[in-house]
N, C-alpha and C. Protein backbone atom coordinates (compact mmCIF):
# COMPACT_ATOMS: atom_id res chain seq x y z
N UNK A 1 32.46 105.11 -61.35
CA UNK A 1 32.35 103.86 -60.61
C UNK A 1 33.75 103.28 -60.45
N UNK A 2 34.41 103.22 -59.47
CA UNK A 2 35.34 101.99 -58.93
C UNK A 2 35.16 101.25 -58.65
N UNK A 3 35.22 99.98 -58.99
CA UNK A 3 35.55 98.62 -58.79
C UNK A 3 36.69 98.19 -58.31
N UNK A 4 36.62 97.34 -57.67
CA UNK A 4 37.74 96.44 -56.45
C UNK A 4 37.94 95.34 -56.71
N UNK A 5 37.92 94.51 -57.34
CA UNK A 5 37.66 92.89 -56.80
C UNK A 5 39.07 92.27 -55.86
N UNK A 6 38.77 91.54 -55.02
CA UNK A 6 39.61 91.21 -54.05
C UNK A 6 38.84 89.85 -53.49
N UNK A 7 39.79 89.11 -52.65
CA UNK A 7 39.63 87.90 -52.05
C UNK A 7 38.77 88.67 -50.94
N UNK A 8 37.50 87.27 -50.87
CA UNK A 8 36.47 87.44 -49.93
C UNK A 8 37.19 86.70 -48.55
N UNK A 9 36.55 87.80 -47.50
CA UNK A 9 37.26 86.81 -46.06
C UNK A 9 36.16 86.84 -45.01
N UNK A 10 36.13 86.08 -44.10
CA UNK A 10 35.26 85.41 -42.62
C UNK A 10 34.38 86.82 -42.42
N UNK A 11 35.37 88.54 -42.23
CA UNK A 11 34.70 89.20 -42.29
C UNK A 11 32.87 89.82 -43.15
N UNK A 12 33.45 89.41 -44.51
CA UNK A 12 32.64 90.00 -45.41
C UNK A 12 31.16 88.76 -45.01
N UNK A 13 31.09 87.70 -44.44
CA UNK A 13 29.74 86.84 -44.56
C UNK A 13 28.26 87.61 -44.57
N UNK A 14 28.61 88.30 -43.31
CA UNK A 14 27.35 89.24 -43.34
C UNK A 14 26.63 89.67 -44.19
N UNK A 15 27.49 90.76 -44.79
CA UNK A 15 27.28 91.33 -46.44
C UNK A 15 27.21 90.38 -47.87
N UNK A 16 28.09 89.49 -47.67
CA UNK A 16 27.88 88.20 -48.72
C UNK A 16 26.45 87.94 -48.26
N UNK A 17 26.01 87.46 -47.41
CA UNK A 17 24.66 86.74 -47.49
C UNK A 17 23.00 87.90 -47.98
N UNK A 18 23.11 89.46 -47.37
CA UNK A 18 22.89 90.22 -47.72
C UNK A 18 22.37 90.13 -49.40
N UNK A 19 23.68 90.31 -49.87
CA UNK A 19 24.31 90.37 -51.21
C UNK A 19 23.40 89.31 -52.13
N UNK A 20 23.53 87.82 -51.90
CA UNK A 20 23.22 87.13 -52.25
C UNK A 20 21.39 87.24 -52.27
N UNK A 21 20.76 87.13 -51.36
CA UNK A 21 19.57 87.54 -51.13
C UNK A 21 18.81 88.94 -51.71
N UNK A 22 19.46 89.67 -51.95
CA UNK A 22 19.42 90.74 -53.08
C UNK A 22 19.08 90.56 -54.80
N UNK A 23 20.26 89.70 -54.83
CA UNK A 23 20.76 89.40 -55.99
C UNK A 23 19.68 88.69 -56.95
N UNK A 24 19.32 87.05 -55.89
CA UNK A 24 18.54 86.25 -56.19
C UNK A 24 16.92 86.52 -56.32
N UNK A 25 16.71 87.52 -55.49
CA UNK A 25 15.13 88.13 -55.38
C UNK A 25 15.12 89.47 -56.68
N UNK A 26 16.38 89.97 -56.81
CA UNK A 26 16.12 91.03 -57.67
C UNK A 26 16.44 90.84 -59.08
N UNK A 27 17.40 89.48 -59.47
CA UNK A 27 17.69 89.09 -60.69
C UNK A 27 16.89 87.66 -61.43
N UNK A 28 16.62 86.96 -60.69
CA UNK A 28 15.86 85.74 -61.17
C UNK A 28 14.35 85.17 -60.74
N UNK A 29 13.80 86.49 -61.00
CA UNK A 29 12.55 86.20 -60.58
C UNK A 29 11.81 85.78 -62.06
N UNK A 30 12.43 86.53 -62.95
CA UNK A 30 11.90 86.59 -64.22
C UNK A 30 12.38 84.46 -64.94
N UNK A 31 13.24 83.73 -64.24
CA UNK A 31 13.23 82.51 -64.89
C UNK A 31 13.12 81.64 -63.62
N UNK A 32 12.63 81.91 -62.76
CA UNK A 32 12.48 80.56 -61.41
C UNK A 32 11.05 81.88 -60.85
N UNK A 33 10.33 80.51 -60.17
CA UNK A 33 8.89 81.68 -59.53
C UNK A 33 9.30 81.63 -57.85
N UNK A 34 8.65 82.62 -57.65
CA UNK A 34 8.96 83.12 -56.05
C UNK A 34 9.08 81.70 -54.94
N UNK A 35 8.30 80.67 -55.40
CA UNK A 35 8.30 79.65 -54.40
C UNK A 35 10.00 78.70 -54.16
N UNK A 36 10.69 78.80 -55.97
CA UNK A 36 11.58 78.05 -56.17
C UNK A 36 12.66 78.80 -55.31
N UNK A 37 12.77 80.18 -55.69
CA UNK A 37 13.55 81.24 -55.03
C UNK A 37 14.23 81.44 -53.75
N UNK A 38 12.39 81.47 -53.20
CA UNK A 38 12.63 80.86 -51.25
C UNK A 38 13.47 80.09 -50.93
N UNK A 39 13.01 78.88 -51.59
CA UNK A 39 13.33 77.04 -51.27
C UNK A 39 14.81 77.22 -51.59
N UNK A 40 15.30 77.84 -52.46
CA UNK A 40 16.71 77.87 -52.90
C UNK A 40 17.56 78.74 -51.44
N UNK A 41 17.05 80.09 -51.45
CA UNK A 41 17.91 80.31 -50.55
C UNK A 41 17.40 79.68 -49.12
N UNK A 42 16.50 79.38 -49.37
CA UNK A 42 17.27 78.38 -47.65
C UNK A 42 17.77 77.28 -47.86
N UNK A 43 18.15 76.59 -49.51
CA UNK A 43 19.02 75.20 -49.59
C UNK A 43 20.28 75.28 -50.10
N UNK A 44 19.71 75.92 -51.51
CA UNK A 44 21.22 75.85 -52.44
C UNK A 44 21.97 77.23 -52.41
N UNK A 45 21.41 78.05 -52.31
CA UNK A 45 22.18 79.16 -52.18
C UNK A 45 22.66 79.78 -51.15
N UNK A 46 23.36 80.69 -51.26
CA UNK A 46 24.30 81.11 -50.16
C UNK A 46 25.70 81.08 -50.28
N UNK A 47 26.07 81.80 -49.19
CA UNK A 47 27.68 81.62 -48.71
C UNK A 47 28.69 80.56 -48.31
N UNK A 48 29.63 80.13 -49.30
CA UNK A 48 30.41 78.59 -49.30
C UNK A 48 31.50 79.17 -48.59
N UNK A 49 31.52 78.79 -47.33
CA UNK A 49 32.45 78.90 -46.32
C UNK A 49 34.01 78.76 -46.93
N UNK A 50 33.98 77.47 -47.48
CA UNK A 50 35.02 76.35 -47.74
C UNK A 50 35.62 77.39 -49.06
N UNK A 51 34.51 77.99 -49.55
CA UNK A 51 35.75 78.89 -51.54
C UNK A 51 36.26 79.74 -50.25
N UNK A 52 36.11 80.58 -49.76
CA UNK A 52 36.67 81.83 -48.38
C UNK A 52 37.73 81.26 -48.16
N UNK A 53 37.81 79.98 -47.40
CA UNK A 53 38.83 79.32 -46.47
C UNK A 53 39.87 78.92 -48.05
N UNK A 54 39.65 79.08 -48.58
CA UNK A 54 40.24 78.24 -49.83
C UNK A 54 40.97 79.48 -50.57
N UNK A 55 40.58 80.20 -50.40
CA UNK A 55 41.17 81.37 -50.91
C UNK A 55 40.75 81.68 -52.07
N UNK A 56 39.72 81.62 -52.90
CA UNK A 56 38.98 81.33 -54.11
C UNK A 56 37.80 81.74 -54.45
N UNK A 57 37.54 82.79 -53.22
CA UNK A 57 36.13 83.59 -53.64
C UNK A 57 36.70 84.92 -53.60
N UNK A 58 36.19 85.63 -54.62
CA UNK A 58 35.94 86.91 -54.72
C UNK A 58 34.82 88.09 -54.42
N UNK A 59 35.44 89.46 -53.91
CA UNK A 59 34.09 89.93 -53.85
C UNK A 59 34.67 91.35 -54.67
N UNK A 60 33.50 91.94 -55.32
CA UNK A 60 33.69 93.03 -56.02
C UNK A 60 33.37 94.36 -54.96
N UNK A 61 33.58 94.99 -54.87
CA UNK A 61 33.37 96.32 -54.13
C UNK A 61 33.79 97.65 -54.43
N UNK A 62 32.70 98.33 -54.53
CA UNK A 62 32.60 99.71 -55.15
C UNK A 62 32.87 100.89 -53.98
N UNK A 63 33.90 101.91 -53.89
CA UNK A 63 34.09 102.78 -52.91
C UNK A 63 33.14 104.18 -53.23
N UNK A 64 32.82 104.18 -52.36
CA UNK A 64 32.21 105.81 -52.20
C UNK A 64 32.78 106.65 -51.94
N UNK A 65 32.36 107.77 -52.02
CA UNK A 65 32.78 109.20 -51.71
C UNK A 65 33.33 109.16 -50.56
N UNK A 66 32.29 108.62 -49.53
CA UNK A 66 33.00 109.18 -48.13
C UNK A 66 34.18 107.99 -47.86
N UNK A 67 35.05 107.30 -48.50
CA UNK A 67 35.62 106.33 -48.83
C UNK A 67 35.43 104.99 -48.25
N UNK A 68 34.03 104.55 -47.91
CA UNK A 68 33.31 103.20 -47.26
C UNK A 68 33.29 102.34 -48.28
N UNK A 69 33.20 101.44 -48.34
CA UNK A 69 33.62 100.00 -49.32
C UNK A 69 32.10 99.58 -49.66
N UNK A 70 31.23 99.57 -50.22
CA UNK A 70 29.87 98.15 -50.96
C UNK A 70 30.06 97.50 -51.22
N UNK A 71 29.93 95.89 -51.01
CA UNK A 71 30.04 95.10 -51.50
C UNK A 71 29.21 95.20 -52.58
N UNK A 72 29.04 94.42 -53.65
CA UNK A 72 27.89 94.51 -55.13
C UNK A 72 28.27 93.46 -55.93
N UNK A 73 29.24 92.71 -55.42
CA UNK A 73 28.86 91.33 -56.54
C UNK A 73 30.14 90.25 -55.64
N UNK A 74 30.20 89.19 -55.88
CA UNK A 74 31.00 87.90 -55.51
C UNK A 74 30.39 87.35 -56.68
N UNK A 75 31.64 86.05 -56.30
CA UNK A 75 32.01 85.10 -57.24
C UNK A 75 33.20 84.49 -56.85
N UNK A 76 33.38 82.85 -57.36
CA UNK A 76 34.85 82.58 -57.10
C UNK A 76 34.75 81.12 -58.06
N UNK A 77 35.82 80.79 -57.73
CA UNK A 77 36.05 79.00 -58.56
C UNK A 77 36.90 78.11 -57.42
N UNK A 78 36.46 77.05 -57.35
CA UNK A 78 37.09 75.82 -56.72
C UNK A 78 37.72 74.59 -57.22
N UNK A 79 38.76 74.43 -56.27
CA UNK A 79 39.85 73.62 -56.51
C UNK A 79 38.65 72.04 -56.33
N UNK A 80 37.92 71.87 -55.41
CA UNK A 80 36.98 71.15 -55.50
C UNK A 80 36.15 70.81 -55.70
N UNK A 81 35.30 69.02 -55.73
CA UNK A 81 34.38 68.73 -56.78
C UNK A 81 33.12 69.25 -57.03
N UNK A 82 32.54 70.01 -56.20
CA UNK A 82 31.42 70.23 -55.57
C UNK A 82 31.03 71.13 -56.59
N UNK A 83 29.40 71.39 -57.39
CA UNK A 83 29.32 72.00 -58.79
C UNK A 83 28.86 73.33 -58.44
N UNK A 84 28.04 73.26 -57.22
CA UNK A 84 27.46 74.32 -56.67
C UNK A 84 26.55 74.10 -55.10
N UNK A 85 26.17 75.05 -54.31
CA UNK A 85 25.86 74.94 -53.36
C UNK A 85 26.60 75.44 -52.00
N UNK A 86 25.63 76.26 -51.45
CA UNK A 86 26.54 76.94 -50.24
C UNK A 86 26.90 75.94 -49.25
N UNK A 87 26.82 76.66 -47.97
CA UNK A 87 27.04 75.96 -46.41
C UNK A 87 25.72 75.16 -46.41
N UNK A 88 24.34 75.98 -46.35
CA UNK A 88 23.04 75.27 -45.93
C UNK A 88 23.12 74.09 -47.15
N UNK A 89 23.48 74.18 -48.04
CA UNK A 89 23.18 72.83 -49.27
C UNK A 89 23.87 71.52 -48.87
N UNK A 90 25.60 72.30 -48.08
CA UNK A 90 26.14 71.19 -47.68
C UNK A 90 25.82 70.24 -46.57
N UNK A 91 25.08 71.22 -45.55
CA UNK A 91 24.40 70.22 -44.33
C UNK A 91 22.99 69.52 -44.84
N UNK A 92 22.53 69.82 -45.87
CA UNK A 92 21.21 69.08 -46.18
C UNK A 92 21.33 67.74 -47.31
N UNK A 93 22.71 67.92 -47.75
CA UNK A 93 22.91 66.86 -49.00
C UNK A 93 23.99 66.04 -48.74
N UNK A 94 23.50 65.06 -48.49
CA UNK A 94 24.36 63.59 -48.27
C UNK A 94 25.36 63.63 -49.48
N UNK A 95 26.26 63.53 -49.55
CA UNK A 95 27.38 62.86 -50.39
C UNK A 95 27.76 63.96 -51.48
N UNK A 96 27.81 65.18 -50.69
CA UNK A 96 28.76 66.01 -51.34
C UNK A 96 30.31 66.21 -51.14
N UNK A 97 30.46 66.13 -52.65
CA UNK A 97 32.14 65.89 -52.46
C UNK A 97 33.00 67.43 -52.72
N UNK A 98 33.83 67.07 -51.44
CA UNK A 98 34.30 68.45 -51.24
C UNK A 98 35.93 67.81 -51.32
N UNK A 99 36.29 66.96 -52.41
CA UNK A 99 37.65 66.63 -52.31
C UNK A 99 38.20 67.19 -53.29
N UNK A 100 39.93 67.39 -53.23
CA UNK A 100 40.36 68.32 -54.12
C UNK A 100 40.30 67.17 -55.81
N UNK A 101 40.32 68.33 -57.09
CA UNK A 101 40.02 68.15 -58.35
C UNK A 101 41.84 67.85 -58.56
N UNK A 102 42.16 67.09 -59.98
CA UNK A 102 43.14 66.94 -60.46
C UNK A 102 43.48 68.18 -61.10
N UNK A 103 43.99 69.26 -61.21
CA UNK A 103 44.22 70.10 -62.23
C UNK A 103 44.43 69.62 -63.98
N UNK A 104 44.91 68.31 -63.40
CA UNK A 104 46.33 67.89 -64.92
C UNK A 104 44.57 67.11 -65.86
N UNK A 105 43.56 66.44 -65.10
CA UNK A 105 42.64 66.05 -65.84
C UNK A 105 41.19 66.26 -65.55
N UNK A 106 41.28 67.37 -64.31
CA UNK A 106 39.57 67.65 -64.30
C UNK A 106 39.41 69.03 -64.26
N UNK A 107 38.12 69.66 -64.44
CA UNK A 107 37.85 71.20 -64.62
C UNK A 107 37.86 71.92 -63.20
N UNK A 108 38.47 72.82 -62.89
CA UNK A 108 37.84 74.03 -61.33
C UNK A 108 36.21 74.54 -61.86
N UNK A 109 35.77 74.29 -61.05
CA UNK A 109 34.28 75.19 -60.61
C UNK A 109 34.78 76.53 -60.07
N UNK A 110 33.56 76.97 -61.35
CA UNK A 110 32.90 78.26 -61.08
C UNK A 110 32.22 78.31 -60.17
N UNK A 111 31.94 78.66 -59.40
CA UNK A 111 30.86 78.51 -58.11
C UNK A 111 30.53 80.01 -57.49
N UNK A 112 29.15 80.26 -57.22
CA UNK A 112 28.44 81.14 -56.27
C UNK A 112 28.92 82.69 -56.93
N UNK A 113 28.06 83.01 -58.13
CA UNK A 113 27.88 84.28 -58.72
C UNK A 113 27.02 84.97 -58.40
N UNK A 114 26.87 85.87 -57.33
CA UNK A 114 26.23 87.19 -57.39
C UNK A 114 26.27 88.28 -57.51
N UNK A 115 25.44 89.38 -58.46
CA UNK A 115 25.69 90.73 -58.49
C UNK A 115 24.54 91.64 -58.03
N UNK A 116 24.75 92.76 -56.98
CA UNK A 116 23.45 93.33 -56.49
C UNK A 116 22.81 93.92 -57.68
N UNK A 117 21.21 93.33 -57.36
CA UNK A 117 20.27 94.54 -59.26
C UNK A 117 21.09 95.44 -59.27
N UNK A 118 21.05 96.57 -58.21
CA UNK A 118 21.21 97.70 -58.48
C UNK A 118 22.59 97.92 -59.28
N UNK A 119 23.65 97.11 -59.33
CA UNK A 119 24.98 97.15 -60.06
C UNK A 119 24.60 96.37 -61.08
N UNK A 120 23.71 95.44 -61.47
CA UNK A 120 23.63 94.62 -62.46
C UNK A 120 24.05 95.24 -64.00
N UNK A 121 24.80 93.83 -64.95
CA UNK A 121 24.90 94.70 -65.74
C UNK A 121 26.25 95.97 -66.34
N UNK A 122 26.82 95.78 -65.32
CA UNK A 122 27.82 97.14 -65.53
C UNK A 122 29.38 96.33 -65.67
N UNK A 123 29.42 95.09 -66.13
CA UNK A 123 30.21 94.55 -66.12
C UNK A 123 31.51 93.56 -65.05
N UNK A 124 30.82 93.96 -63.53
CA UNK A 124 31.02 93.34 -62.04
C UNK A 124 31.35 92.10 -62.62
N UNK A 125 30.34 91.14 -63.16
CA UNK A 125 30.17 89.97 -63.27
C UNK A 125 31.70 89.24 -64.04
N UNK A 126 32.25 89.84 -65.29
CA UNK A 126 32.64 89.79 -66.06
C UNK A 126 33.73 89.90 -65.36
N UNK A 127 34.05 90.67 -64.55
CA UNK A 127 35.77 91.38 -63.91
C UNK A 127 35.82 90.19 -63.04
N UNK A 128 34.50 89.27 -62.04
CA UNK A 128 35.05 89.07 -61.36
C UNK A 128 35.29 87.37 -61.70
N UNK A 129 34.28 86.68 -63.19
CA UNK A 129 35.05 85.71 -64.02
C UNK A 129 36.07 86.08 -64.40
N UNK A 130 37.36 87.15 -64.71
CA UNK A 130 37.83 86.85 -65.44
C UNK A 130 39.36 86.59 -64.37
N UNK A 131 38.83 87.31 -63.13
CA UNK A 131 39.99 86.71 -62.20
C UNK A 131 39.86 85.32 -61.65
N UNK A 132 38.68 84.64 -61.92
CA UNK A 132 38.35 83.24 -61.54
C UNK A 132 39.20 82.82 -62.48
N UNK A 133 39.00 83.30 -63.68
CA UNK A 133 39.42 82.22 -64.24
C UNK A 133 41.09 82.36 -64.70
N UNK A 134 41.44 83.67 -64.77
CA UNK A 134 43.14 83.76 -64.11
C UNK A 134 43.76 82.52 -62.92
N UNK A 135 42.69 83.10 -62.18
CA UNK A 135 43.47 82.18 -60.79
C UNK A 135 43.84 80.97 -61.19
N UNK A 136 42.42 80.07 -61.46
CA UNK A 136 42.30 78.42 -62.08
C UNK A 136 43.49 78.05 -62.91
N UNK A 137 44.06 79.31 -64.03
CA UNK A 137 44.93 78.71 -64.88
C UNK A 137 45.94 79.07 -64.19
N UNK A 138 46.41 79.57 -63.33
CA UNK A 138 48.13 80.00 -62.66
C UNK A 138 47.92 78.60 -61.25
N UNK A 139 46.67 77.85 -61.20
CA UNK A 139 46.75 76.87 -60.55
C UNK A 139 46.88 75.37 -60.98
N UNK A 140 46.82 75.81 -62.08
CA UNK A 140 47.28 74.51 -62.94
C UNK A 140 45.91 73.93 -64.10
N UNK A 141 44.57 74.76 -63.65
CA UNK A 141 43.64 74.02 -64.55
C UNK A 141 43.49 74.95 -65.87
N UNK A 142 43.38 73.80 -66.44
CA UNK A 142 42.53 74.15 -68.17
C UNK A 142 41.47 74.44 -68.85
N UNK A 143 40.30 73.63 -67.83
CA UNK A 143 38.70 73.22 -68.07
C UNK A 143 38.22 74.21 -66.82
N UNK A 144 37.20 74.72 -67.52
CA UNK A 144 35.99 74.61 -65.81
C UNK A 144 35.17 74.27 -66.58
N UNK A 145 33.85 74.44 -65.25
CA UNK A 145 32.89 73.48 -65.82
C UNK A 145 31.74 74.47 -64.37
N UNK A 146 30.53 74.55 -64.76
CA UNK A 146 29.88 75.29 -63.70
C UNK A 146 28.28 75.15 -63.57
N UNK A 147 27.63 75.01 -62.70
CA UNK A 147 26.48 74.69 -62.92
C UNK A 147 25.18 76.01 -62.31
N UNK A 148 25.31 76.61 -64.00
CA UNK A 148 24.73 77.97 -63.74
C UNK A 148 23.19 78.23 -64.28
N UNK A 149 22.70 79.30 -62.95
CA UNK A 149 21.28 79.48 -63.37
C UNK A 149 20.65 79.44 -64.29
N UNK A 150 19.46 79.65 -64.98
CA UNK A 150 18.86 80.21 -66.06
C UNK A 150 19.04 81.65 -66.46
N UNK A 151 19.07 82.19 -65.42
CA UNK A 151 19.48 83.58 -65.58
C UNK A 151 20.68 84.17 -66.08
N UNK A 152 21.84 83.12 -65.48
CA UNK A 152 23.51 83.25 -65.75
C UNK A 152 23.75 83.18 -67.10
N UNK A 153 22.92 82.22 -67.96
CA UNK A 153 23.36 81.12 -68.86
C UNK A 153 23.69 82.47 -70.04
N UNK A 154 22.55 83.37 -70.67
CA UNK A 154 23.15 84.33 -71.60
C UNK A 154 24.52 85.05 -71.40
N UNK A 155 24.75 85.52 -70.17
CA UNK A 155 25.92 85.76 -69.56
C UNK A 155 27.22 85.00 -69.71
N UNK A 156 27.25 83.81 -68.92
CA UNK A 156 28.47 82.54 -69.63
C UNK A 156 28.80 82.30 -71.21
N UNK A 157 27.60 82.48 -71.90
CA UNK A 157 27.77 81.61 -72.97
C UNK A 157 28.52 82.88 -73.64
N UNK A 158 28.39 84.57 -73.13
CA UNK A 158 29.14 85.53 -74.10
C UNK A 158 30.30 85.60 -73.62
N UNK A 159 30.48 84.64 -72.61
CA UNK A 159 32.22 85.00 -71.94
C UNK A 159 32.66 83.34 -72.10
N UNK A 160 32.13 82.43 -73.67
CA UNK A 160 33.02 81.35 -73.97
C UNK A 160 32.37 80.10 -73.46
N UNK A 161 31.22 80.07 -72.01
CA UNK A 161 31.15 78.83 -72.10
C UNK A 161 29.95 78.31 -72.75
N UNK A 162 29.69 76.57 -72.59
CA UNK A 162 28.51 76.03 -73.34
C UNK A 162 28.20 75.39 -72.83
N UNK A 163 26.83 74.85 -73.12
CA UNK A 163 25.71 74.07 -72.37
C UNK A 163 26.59 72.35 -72.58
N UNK A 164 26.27 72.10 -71.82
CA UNK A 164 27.03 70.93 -71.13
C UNK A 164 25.66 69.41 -71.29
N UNK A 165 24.93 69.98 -70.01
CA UNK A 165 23.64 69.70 -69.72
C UNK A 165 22.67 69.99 -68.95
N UNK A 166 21.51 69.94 -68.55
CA UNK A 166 20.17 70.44 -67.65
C UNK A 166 20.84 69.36 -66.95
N UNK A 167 20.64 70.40 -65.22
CA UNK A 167 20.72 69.55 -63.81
C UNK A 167 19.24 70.34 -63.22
N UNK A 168 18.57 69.08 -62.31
CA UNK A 168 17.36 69.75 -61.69
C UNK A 168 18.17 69.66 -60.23
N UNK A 169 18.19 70.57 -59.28
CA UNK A 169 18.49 70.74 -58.15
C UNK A 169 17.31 70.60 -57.50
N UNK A 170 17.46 69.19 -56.24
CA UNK A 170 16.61 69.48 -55.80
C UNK A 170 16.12 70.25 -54.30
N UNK A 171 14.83 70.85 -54.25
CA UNK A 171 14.95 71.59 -53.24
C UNK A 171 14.14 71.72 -51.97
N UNK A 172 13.32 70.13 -52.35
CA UNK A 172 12.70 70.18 -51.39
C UNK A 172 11.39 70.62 -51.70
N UNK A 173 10.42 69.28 -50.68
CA UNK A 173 8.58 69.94 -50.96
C UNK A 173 8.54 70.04 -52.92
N UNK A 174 8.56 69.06 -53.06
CA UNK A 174 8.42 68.38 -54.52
C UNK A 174 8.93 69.90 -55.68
N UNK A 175 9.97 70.38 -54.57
CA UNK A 175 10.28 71.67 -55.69
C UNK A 175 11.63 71.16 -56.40
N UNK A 176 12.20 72.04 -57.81
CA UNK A 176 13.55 71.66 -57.79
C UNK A 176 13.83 73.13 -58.58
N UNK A 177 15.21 73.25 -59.11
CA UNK A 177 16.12 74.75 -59.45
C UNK A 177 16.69 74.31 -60.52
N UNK A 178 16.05 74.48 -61.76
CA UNK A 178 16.60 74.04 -63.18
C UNK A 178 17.93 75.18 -63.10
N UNK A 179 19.00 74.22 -63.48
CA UNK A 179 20.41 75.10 -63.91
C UNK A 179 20.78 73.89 -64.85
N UNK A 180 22.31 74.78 -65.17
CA UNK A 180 22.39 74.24 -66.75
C UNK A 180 24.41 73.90 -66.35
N UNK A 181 24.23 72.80 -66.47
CA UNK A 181 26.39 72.40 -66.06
C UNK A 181 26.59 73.14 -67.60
N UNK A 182 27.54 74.28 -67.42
CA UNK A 182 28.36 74.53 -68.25
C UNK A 182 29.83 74.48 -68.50
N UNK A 183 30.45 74.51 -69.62
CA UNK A 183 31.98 74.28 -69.51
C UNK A 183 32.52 74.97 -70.93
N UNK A 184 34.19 75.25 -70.24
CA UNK A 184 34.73 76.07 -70.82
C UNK A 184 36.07 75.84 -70.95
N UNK A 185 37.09 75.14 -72.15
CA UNK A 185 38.52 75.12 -72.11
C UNK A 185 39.18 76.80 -72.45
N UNK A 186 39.79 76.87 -71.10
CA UNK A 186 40.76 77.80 -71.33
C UNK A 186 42.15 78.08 -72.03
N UNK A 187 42.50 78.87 -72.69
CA UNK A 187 43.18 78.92 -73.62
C UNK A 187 44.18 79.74 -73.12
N UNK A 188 45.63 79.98 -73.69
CA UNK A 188 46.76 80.29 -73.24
C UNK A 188 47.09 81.87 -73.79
N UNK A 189 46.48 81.92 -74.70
CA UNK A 189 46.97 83.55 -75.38
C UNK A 189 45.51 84.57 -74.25
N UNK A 190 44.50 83.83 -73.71
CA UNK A 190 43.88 84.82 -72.82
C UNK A 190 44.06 84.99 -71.43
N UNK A 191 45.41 84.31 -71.45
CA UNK A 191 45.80 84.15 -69.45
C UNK A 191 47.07 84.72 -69.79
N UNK A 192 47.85 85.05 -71.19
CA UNK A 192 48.87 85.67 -70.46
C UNK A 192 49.96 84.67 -70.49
């Protein structure tokens, strides 16, 4: 297996959204039920235009034989406030703040982790936090802070972070998307 991780661009959306819809139907069925799932990807989930344009999303990609590229996992962190939520979350939710964070006193977001089932597991996830969180500290931050699934949460908590608090996302048609704000001070002997 080769792995890639590299900055996601305008090109890759297609496959990001793909990706994502994969991810979410094939990894978290077992802690959200099929109805929450739906409601999510047509609200909160998805592709954040703004981490792309920002330079701050990643996508992992595995080469094949005949040397064609797969996408199989994204991820990224933001310079801004916003905890989570794609493009569709941003046109449906009044008073999301998409202004830039202080480095010197507030945390970068983790934002928009997916890995396809079929790669799940093989450590994607892990390669492509650990350039999130490279980036964040050569940008000046210390803290993140992220507001991750039920599914994510065993995952985060073995790569350092901790439960913060329960956020209910809501999603519409008296549904909502239990996730959990987590956070994490980064430390100087693991950046190098």
């Amino acid at each position: 297996m080769t792995i890639r991780i590299r900055l996601a661009e305008a090109r890759d959306i297609p496959a990001l959204r793909e990706l994502i819809e994969a991810s979410v139907r094939g990894l978290q069925l077992g802690d959200y039920s099929a109805a929450q799932l739906e409601s999510a990807l047509r609200t909160v989930y998805g592709v954040d235009t703004q981490l792309i344009a920002d330079g701050t999303y990643f996508a992992a990609e595995e080469t094949e034989s005949s040397g064609a590229a797969l996408l199989v996992g994204c991820g990224g962190w933001s310079r801004r406030k916003t905890l989570y939520g794609g493009d569709r979350w941003k046109e449906l939710v009044a008073g999301r703040e998409d202004s830039l964070l202080d480095p010197a006193t507030e945390a970068a977001k983790i934002r928009a982790f997916f890995v396809h089932p079929d790669w799940a597991r093989r450590g994607i996830g892990g390669m492509i936090l650990e350039a999130c969180e490279t980036a964040a500290w050569a940008a000046g931050f210390r803290r993140l802070e992220m507001g991750a699934t039920l599914t994510g949460v065993p995952f985060y908590r073995k790569k350092g972070y901790v439960e913060l608090e329960a956020v209910e996302a809501p999603l519409g048609d008296g549904l909502t998307l239990p996730i959990v704000r987590m956070g994490k001070v980064l430390r100087s002997e693991v950046r190098g």
